[in-house]
N, C-alpha and C. Protein backbone atom coordinates (compact mmCIF):
# COMPACT_ATOMS: atom_id res chain seq x y z
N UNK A 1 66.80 16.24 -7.74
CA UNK A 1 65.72 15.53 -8.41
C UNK A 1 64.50 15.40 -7.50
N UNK A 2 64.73 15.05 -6.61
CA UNK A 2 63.59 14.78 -5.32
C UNK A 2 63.30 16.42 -4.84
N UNK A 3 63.56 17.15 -5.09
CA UNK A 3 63.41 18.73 -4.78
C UNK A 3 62.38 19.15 -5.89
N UNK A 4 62.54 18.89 -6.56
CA UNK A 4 61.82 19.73 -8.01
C UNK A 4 60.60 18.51 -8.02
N UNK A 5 60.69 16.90 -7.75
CA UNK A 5 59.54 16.54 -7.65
C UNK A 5 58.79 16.62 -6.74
N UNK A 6 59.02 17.00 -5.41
CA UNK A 6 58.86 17.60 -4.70
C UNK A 6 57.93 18.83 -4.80
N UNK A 7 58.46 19.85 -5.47
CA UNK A 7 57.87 20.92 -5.81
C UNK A 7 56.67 21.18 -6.80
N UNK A 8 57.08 19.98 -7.51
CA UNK A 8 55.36 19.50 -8.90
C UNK A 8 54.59 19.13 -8.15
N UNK A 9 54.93 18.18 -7.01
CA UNK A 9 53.37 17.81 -6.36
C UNK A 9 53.03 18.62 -5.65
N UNK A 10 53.71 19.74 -4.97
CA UNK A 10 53.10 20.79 -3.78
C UNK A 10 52.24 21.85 -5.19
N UNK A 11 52.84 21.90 -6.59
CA UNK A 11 52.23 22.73 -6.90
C UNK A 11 50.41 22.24 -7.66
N UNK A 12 50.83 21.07 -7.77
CA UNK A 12 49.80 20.14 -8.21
C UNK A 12 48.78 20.40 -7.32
N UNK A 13 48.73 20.38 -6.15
CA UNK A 13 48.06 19.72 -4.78
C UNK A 13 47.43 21.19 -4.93
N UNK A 14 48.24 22.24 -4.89
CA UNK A 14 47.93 23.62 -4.83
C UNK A 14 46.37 24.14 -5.75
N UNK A 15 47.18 23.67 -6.90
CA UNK A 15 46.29 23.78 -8.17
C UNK A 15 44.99 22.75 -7.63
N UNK A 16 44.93 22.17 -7.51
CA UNK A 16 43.68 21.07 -7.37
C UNK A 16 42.88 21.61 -6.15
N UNK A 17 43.74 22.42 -5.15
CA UNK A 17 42.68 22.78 -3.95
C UNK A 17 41.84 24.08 -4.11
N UNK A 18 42.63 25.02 -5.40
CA UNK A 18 42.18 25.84 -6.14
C UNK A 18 40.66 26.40 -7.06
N UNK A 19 41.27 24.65 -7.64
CA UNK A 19 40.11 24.55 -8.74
C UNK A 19 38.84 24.03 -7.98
N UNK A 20 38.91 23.53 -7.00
CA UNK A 20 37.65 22.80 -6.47
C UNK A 20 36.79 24.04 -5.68
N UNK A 21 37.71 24.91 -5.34
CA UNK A 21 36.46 25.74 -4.45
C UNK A 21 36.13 27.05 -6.14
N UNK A 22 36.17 26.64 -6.96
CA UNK A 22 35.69 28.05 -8.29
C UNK A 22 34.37 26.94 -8.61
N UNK A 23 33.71 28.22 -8.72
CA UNK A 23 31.66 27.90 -8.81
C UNK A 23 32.23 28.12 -10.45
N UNK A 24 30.74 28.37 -10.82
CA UNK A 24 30.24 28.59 -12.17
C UNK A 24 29.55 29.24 -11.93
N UNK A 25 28.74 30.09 -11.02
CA UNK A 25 28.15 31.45 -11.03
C UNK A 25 28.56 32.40 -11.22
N UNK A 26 27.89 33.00 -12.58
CA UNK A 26 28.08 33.90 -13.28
C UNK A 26 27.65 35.10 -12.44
N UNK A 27 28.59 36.40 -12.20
CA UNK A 27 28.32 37.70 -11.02
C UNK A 27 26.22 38.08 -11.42
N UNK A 28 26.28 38.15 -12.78
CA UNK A 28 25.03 38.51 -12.80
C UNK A 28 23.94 37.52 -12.51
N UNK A 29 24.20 36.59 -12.09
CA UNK A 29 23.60 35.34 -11.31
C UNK A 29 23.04 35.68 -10.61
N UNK A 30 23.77 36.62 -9.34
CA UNK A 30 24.04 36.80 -7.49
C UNK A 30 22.47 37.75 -8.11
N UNK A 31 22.09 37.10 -6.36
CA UNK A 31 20.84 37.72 -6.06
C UNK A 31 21.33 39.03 -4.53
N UNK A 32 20.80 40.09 -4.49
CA UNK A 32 20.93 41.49 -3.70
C UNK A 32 21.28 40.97 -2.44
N UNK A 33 19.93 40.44 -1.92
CA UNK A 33 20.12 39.54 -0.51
C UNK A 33 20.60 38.74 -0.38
N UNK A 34 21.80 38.39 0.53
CA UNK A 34 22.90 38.11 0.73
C UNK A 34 22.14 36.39 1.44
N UNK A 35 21.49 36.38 2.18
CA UNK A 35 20.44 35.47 2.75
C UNK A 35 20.01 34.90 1.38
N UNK A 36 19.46 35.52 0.55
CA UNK A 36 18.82 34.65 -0.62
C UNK A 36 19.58 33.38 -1.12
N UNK A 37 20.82 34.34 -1.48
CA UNK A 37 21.95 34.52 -2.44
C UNK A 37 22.61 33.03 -1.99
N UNK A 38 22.67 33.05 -0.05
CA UNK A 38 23.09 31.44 0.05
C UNK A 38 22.03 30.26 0.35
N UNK A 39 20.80 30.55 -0.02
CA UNK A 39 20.14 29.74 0.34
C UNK A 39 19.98 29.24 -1.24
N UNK A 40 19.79 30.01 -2.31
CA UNK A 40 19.86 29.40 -3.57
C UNK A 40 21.28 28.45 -3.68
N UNK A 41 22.49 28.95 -3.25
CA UNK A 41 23.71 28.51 -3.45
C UNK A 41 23.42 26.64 -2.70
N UNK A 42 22.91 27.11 -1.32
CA UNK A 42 22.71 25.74 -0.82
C UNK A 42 21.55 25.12 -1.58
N UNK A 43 21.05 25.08 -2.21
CA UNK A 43 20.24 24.65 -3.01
C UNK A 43 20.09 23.83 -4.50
N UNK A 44 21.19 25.13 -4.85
CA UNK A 44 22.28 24.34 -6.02
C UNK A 44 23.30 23.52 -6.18
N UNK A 45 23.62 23.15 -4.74
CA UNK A 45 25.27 22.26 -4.63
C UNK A 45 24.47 20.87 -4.34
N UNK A 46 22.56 20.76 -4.33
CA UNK A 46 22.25 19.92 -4.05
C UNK A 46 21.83 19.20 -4.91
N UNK A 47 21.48 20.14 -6.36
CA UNK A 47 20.74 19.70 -7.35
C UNK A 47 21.67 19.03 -8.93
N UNK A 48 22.12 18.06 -9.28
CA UNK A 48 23.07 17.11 -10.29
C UNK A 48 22.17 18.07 -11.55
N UNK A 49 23.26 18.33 -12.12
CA UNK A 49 23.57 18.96 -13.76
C UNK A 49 23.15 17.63 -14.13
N UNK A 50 22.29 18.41 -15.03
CA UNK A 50 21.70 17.21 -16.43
C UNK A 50 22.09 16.85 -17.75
N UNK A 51 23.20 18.10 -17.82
CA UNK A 51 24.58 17.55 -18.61
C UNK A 51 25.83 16.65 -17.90
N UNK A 52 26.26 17.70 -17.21
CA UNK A 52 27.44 16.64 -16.64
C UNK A 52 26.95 15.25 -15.91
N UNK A 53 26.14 15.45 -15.06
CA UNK A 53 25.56 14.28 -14.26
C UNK A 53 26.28 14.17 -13.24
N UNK A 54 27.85 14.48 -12.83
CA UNK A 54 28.06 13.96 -11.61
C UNK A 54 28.60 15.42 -11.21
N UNK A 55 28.01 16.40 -12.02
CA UNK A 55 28.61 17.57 -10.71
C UNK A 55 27.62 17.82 -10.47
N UNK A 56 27.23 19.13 -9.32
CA UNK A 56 25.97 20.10 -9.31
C UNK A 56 25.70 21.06 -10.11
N UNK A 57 24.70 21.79 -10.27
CA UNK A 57 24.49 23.22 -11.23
C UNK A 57 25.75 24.08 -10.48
N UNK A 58 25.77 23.82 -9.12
CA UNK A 58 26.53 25.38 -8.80
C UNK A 58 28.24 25.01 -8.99
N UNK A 59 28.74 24.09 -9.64
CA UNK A 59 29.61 23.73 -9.89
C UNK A 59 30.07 23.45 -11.84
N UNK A 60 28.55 23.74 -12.25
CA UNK A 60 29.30 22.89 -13.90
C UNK A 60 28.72 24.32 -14.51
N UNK A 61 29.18 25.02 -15.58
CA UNK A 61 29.09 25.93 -16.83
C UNK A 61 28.39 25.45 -18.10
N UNK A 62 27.56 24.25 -17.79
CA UNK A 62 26.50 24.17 -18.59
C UNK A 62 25.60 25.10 -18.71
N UNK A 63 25.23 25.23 -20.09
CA UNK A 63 23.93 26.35 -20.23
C UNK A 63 22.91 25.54 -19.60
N UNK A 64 22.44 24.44 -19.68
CA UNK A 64 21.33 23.99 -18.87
C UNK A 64 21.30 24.27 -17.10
N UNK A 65 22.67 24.26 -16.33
CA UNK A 65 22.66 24.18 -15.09
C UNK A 65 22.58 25.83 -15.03
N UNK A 66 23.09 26.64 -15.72
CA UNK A 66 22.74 28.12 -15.88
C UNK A 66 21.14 28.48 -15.84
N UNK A 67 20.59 28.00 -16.71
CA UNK A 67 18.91 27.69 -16.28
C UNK A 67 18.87 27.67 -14.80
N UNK A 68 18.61 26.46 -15.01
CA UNK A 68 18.47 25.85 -13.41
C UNK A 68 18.95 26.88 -12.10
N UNK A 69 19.82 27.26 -11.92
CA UNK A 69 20.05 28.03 -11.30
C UNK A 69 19.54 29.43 -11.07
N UNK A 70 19.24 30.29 -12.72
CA UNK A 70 18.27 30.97 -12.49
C UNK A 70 16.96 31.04 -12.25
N UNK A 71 16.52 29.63 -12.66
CA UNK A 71 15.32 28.94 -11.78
C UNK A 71 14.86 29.20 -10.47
N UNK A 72 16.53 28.40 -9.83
CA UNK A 72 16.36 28.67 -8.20
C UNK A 72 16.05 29.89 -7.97
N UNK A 73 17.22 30.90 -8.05
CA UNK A 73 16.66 31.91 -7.61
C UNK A 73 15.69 32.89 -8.17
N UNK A 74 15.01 32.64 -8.99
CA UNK A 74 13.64 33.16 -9.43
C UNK A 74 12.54 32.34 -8.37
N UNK A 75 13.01 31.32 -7.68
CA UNK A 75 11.93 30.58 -6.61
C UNK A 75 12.03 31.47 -5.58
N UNK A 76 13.71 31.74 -5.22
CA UNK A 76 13.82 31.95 -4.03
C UNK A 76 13.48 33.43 -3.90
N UNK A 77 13.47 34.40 -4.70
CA UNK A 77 13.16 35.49 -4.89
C UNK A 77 11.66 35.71 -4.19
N UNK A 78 10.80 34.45 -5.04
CA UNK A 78 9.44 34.34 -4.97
C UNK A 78 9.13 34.31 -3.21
N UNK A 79 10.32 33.69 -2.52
CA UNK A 79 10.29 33.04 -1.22
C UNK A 79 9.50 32.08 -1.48
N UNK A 80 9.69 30.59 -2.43
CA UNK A 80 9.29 29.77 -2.20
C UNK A 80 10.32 28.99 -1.20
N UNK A 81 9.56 28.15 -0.37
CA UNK A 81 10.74 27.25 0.56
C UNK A 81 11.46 26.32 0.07
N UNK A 82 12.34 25.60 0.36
CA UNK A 82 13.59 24.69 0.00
C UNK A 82 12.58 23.84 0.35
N UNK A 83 11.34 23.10 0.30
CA UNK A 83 11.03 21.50 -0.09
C UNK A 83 10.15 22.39 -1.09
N UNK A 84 9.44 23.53 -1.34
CA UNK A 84 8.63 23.67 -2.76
C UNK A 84 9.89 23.47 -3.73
N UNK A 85 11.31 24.47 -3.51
CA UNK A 85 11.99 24.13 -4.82
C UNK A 85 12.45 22.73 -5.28
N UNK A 86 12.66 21.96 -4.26
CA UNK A 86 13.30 20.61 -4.32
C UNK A 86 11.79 19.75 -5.27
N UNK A 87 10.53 20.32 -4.44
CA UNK A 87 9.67 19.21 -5.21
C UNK A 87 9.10 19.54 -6.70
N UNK A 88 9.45 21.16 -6.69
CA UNK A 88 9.33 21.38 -7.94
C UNK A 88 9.95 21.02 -9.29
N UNK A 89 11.66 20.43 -8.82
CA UNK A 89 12.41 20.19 -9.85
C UNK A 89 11.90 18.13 -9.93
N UNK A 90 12.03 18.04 -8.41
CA UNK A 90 12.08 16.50 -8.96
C UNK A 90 10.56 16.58 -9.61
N UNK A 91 9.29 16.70 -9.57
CA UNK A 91 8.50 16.78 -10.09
C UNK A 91 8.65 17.07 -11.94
N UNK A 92 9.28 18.03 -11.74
CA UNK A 92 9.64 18.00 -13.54
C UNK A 92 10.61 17.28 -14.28
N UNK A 93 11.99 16.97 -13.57
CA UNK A 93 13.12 16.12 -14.07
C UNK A 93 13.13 14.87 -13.24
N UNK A 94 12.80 14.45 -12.17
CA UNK A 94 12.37 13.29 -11.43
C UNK A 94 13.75 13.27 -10.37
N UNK A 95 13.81 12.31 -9.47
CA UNK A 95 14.71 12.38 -8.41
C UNK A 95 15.89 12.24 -8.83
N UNK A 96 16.57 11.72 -10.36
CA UNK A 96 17.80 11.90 -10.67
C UNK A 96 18.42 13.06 -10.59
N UNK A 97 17.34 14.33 -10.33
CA UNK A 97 18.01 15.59 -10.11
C UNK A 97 18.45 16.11 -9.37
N UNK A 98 18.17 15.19 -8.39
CA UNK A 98 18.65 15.41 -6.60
C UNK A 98 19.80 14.06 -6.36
N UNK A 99 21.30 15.20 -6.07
CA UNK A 99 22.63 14.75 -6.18
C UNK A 99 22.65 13.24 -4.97
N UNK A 100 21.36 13.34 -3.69
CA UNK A 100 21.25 13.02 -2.91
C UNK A 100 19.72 12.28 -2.97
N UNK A 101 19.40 11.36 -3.70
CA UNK A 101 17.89 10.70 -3.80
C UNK A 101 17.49 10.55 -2.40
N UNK A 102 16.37 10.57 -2.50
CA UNK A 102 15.82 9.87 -0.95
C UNK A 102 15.47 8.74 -1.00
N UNK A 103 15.68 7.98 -0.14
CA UNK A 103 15.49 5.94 0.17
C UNK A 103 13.41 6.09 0.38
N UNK A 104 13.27 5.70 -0.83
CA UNK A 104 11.80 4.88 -1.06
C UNK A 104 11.77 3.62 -1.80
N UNK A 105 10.57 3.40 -2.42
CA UNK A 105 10.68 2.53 -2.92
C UNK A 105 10.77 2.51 -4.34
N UNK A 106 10.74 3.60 -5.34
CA UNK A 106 11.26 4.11 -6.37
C UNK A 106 13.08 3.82 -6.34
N UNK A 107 13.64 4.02 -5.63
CA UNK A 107 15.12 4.19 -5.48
C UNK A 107 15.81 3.11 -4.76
N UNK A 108 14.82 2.15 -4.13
CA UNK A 108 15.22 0.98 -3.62
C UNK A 108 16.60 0.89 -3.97
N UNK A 109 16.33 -0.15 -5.59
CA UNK A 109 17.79 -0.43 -6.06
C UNK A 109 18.71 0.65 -6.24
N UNK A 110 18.53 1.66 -6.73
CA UNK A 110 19.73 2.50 -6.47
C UNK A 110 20.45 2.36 -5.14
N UNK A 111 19.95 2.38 -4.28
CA UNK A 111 20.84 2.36 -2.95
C UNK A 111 21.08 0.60 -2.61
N UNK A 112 20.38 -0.19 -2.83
CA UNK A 112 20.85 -1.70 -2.48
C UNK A 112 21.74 -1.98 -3.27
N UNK A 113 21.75 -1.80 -4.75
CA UNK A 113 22.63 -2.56 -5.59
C UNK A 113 24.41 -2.31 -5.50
N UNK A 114 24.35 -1.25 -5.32
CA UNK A 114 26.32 -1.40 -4.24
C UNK A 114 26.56 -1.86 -3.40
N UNK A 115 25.51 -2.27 -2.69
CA UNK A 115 26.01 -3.73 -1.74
C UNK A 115 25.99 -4.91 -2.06
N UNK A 116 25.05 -5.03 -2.87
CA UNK A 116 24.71 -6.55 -3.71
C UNK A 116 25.93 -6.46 -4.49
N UNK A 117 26.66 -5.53 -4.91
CA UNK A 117 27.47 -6.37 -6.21
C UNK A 117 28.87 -6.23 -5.51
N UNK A 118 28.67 -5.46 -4.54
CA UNK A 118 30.33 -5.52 -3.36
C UNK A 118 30.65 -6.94 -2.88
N UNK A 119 29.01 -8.01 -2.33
CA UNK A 119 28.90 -8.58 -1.89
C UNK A 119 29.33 -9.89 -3.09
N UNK A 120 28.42 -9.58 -3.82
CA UNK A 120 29.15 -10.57 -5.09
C UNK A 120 30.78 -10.89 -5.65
N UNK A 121 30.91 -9.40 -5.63
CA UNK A 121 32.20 -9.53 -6.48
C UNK A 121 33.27 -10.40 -5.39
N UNK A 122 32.84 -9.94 -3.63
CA UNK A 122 33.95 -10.56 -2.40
C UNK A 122 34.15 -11.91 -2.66
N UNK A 123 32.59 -12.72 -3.06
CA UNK A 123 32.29 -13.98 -3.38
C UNK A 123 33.16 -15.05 -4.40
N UNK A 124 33.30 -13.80 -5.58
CA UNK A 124 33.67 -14.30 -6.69
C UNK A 124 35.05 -13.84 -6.46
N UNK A 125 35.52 -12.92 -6.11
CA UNK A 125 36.95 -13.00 -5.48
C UNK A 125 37.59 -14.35 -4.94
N UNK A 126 36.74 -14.59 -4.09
CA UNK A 126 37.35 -16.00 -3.23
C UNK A 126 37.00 -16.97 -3.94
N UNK A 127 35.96 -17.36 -4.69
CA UNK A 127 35.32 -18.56 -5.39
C UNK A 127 36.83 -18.97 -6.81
N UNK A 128 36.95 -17.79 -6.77
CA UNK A 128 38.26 -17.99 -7.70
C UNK A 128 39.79 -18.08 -7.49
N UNK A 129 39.63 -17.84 -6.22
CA UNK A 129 41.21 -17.68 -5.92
C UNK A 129 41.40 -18.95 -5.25
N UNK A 130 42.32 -19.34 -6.82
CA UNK A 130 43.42 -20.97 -5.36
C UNK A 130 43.23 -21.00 -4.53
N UNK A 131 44.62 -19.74 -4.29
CA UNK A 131 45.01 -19.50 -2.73
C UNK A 131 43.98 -19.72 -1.57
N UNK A 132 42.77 -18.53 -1.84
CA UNK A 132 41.76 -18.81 -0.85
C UNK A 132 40.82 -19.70 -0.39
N UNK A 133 40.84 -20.95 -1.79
CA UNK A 133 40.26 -22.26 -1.55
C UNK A 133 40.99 -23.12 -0.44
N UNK A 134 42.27 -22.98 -0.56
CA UNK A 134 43.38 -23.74 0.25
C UNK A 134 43.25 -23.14 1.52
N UNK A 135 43.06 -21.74 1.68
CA UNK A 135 43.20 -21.64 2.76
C UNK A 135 41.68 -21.05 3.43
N UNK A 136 40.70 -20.66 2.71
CA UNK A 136 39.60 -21.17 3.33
C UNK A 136 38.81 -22.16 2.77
N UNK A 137 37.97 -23.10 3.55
CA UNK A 137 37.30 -23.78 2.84
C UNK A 137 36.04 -23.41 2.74
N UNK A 138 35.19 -24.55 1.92
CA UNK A 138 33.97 -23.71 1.24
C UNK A 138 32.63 -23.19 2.48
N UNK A 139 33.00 -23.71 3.52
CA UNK A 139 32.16 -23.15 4.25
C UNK A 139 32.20 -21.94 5.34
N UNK A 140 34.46 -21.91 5.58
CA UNK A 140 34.48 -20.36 5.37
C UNK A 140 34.02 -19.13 4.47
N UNK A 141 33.93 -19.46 3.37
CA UNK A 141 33.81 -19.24 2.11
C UNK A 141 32.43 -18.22 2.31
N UNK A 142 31.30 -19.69 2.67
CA UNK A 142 29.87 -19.74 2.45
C UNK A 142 29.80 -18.10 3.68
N UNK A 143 30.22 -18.88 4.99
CA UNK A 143 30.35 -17.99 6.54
C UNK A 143 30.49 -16.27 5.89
N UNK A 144 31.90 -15.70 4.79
CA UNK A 144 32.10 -14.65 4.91
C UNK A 144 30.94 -13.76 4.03
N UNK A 145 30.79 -14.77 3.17
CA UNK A 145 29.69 -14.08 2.42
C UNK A 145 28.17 -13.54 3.17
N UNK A 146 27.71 -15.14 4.06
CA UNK A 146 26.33 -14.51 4.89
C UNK A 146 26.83 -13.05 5.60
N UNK A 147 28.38 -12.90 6.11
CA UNK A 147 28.67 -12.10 7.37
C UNK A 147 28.66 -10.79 6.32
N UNK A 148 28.92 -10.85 5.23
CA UNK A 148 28.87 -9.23 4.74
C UNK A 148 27.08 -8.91 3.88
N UNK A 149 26.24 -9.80 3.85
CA UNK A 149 25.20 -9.67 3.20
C UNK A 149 24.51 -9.23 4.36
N UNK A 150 24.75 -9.44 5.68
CA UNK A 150 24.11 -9.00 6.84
C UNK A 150 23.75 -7.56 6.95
């Protein structure tokens, strides 16, 4: 019994390390120059599908990220550089298209608000728990919260 389950998860594990390295570039995609070919690739593992949303173009089989991709390399062909293509897309679809936003002040909250609500929820964790009333009191309480908002 422990042999054969054994053997589902090695084949599981197998399968899953499989599926993660297969693109969605289509052969007639590939650009001649081999140099191009990975600089579009690095280009595309950077840019979030506007269907799926949480993969990249060079990862999802959307017809839209199919675009996009022949986009890129119709830039890169052009030899435009990797900040013209980057500012060309956020310029038309805005920084949600970049898997990786940059910290301004447009994106503020995107990047603060997972700490604010980590910080909350620790709060309301303890604010609610018996246990942790009893065994901290409210100005441990008050203490852990300043120490993680830091």
């Amino acid at each position: 019994m422990t042999k054969t389950l054994l053997t589902i998860v090695i084949i599981f594990i197998m399968i899953q390390l499989f599926l993660n390295n297969s693109y969605a570039v289509e052969p007639e995609e590939f650009l001649q120059n081999p140099k191009q070919e990975m600089r579009a690739r690095d280009i595309s593992k950077n840019i979030r599908c506007l269907v799926c949303q949480n993969q990249s173009i060079d990862d999802s089989a959307a017809p839209l990220a199919k675009d996009l991709r022949t986009l890129i390399r119709i830039k890169v062909r052009e030899n435009d550089t990797d900040e013209e293509i980057y500012k060309f897309l956020t310029d038309r679809y805005g920084d949600f298209i970049l898997l990786k936003p940059p910290f301004k002040i447009s994106t503020f909250l995107l990047w603060s608000l997972p700490f604010v609500f980590f910080i909350i929820g620790i709060f309301i964790l303890f604010s609610h728990n018996k246990k942790s009333k009893k065994t901290f009191g409210k100005f441990n309480v008050l203490l852990i919260f300043l120490f993680f908002s830091i």
